[in-house]
C-alpha atoms as a PDB file:
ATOM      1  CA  UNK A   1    -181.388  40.982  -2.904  1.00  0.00           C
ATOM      2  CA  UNK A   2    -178.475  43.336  -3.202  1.00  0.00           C
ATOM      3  CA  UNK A   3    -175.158  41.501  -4.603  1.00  0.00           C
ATOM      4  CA  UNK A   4    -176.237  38.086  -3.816  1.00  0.00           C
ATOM      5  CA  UNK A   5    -176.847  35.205  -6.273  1.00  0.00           C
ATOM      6  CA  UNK A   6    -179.680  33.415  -6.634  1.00  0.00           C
ATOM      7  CA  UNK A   7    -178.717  29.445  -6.481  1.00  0.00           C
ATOM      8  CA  UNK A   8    -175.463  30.437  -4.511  1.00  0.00           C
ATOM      9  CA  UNK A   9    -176.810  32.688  -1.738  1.00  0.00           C
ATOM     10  CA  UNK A  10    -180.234  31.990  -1.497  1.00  0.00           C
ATOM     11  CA  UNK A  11    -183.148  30.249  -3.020  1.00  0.00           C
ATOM     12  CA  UNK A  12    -186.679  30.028  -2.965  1.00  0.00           C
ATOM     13  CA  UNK A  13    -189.306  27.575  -0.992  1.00  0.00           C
ATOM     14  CA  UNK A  14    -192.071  25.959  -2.380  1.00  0.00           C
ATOM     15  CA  UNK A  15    -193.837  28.844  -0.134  1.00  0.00           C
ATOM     16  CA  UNK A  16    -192.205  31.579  -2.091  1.00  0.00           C
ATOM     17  CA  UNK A  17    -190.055  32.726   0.749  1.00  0.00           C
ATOM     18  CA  UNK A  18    -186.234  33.252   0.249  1.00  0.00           C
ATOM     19  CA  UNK A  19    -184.266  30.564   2.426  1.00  0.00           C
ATOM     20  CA  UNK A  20    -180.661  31.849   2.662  1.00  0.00           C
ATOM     21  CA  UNK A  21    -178.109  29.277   2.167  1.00  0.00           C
ATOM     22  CA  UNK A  22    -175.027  27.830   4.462  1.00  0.00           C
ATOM     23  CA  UNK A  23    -172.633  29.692   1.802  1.00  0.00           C
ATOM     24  CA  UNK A  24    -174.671  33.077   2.568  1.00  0.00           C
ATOM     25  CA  UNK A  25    -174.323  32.436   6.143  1.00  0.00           C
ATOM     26  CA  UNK A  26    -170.384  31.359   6.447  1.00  0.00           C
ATOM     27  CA  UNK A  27    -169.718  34.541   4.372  1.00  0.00           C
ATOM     28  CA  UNK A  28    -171.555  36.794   6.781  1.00  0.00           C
ATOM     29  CA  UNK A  29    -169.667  35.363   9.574  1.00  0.00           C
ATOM     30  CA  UNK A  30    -172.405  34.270  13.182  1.00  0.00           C
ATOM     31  CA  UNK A  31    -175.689  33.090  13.928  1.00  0.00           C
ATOM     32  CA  UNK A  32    -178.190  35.642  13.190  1.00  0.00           C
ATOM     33  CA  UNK A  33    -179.991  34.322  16.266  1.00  0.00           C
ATOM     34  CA  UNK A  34    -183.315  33.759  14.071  1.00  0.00           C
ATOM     35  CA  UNK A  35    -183.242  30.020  13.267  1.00  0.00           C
ATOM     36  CA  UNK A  36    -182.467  29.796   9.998  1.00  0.00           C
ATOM     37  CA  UNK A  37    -182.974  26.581   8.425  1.00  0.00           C
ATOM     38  CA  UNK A  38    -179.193  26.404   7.061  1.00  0.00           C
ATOM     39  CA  UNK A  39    -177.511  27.864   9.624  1.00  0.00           C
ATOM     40  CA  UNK A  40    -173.711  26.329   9.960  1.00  0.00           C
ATOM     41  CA  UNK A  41    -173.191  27.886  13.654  1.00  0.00           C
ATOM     42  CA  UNK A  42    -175.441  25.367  15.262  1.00  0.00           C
ATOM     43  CA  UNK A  43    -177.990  28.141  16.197  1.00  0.00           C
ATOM     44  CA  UNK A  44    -175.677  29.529  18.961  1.00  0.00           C
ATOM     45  CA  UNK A  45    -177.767  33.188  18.994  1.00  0.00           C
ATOM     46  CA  UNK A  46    -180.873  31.722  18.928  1.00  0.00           C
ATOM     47  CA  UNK A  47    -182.985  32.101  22.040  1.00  0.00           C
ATOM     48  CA  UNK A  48    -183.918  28.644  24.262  1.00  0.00           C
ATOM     49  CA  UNK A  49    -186.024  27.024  24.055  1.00  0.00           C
ATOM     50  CA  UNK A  50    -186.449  27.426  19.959  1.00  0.00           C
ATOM     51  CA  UNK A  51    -182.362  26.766  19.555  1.00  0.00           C
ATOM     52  CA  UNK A  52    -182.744  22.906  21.708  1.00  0.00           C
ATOM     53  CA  UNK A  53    -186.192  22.500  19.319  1.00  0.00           C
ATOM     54  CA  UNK A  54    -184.327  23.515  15.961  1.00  0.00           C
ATOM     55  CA  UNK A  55    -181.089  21.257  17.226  1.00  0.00           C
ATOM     56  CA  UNK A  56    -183.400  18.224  18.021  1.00  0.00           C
ATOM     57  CA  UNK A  57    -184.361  18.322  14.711  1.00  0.00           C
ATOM     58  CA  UNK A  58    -180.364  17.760  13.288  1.00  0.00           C
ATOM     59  CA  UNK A  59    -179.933  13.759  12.707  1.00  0.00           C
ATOM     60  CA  UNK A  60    -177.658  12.231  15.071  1.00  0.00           C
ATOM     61  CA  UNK A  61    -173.565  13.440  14.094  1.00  0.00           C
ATOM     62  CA  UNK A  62    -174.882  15.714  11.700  1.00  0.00           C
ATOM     63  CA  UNK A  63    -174.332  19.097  13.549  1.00  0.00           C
ATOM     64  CA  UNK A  64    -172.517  21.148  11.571  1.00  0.00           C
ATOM     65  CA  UNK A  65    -169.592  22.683  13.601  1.00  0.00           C
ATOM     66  CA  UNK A  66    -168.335  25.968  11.899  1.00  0.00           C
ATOM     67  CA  UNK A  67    -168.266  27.712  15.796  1.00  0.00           C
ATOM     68  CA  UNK A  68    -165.140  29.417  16.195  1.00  0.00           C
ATOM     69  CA  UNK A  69    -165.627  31.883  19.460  1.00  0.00           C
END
């Protein structure tokens, strides 16, 4: 990954994948809209019903409220 640092940016899953991290995702600026597991915009892109499933999933007060339009 291009200018990003591993530990900082993104990591990898037990899987293998690359899970991008909440600093990755305030830095870039919105919700991608594809439900990514540290997302700090509350999922606002994400198509219904998968953005109520992924918010259900947030334990009670701990939605993370960096929406700012």
């Amino acid at each position: 990954m291009n200018n990003l640092t591993e530990g900082e940016d993104y990591y990898y899953n037990e899987q293998g994948y690359i899970v991008l991290t909440e600093k990755y995702h305030l830095q870039k600026g919105d919700c991608c809209g594809n439900g990514c597991k540290h997302c700090p915009y509350n999922y606002k892109n994400v198509p219904e019903p998968k953005r109520s499933e992924l918010l259900s999933l947030i334990p009670d007060g701990k939605a993370i409220n960096h929406i700012t339009g």
